[in-house]
N, C-alpha and C. Protein backbone atom coordinates (compact mmCIF):
# COMPACT_ATOMS: atom_id res chain seq x y z
N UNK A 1 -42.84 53.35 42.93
CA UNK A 1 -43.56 52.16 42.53
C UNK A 1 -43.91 52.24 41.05
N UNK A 2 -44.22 51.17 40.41
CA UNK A 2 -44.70 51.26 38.87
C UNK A 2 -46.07 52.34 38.63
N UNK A 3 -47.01 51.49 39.61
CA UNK A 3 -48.14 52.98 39.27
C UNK A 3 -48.08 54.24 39.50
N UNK A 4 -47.08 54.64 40.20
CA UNK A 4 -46.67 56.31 40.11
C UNK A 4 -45.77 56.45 39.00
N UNK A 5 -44.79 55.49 38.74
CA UNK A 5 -44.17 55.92 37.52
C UNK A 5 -44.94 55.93 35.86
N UNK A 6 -45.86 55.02 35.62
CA UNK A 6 -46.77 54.84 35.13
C UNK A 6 -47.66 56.56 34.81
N UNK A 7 -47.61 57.48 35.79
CA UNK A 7 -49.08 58.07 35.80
C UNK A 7 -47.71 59.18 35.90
N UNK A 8 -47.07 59.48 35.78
CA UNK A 8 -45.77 60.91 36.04
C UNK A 8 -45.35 60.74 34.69
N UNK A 9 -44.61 61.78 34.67
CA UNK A 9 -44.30 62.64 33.67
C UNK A 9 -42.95 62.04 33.08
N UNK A 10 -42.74 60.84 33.36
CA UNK A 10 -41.53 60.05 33.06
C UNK A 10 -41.74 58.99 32.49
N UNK A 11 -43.06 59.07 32.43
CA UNK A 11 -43.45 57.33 31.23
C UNK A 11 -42.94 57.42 29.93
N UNK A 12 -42.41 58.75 29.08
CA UNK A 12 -41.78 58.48 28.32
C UNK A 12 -40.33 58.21 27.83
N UNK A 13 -39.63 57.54 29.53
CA UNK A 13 -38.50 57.46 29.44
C UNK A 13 -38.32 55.84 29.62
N UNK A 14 -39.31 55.08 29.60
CA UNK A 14 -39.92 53.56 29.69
C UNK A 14 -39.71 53.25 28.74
N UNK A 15 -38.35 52.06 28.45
CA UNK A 15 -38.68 51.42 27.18
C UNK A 15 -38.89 49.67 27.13
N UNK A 16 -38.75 49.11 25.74
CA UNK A 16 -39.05 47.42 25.80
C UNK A 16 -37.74 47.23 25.74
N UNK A 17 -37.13 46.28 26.01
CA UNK A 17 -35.61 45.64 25.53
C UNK A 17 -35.66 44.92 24.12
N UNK A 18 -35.12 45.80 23.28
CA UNK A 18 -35.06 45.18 21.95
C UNK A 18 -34.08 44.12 22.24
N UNK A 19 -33.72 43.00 23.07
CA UNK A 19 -33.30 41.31 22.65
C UNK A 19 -34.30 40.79 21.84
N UNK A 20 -33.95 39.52 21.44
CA UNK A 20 -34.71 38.43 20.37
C UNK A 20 -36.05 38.23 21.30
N UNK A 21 -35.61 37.73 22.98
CA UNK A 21 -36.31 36.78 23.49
C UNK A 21 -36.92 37.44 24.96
N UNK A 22 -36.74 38.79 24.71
CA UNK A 22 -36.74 39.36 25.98
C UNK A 22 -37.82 40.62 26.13
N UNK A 23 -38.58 40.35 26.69
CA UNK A 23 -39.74 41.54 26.77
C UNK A 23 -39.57 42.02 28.34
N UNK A 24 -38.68 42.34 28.77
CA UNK A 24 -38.89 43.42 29.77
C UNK A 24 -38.51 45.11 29.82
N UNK A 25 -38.85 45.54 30.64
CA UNK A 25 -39.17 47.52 30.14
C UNK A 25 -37.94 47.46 31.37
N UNK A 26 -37.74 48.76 31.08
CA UNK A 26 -36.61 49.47 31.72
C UNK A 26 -36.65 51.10 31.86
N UNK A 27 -36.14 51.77 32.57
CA UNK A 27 -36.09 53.06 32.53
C UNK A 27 -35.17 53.67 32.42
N UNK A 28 -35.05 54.32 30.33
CA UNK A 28 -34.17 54.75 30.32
C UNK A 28 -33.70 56.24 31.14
N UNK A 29 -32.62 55.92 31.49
CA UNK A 29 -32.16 57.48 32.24
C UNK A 29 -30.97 57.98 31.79
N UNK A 30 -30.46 57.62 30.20
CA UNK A 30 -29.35 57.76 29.55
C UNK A 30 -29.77 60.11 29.39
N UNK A 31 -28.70 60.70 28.78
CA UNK A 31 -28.75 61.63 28.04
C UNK A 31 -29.56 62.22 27.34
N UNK A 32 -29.24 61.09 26.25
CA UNK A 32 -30.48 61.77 24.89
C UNK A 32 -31.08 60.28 24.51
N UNK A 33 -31.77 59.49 25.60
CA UNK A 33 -32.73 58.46 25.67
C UNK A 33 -32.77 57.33 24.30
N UNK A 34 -31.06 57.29 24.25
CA UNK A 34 -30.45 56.17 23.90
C UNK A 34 -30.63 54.52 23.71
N UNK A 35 -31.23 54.31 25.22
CA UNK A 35 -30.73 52.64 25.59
C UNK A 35 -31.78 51.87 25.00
N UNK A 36 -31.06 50.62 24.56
CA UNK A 36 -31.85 49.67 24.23
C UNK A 36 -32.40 48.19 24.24
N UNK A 37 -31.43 48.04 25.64
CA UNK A 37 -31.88 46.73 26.22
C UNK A 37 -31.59 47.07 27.62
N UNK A 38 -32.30 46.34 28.20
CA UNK A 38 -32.94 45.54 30.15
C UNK A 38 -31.50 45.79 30.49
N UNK A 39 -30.10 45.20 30.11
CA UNK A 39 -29.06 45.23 30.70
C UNK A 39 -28.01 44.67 29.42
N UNK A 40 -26.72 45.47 29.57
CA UNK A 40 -26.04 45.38 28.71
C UNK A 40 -25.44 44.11 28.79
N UNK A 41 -25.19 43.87 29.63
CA UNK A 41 -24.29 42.33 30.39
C UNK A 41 -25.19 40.69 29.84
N UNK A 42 -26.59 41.09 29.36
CA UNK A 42 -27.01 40.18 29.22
C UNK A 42 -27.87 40.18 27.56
N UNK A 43 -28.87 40.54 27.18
CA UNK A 43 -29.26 41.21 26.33
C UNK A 43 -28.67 42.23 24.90
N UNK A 44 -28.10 43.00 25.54
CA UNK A 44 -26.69 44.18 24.79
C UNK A 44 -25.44 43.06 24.21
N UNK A 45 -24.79 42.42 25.02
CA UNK A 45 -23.80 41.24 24.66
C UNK A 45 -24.59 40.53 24.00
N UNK A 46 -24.92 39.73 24.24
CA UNK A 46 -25.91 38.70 22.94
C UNK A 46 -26.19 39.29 21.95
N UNK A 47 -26.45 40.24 21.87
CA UNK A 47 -27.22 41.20 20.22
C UNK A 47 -25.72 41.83 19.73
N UNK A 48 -24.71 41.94 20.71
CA UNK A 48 -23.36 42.63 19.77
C UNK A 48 -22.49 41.24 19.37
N UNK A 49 -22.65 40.06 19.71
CA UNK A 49 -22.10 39.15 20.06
C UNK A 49 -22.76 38.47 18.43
N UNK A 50 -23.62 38.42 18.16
CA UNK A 50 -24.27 38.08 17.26
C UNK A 50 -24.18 38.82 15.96
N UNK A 51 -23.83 39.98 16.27
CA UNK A 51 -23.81 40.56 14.80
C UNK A 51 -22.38 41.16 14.55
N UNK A 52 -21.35 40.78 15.59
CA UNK A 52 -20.14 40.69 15.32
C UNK A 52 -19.47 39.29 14.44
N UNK A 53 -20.44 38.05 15.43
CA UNK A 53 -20.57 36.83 14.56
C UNK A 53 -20.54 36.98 12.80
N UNK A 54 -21.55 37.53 12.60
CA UNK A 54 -22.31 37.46 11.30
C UNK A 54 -21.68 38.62 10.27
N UNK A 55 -20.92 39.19 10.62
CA UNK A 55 -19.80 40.27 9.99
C UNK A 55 -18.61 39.33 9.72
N UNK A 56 -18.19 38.58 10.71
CA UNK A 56 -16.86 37.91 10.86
C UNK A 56 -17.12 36.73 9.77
N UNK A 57 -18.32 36.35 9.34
CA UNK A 57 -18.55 34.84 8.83
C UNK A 57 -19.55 35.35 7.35
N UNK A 58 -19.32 36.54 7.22
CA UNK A 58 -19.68 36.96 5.63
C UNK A 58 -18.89 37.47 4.85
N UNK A 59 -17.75 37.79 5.43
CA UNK A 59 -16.90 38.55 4.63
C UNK A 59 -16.04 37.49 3.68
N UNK A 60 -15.62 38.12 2.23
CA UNK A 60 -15.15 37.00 1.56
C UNK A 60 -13.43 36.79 1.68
């Protein structure tokens, strides 16, 4: 449940989802505590999607 995860020794594997519009936490359980959004499929695509955009439409 959240309040046991909350109060254990794993709250520092809890992060925010860096999207624009998206404030939900997640638990990272990557390696070397990597991740940075809720879900890649939704959040992760939009933020690579966007700054693939903005590479493609600056270059001269």
């Amino acid at each position: 449940s959240a309040a046991e995860l909350l109060t254990s020794d794993r709250l520092n594997r809890v992060g925010q989802c860096a999207g624009e519009s998206c404030g939900w936490l997640f638990l990272d359980t990557t390696r070397n505590h990597s991740r940075r959004w809720c879900e890649m499929e939704h959040c992760g695509n939009r933020a690579k999607a966007k700054r693939h955009y903005r590479r493609r439409t600056t270059r001269p």
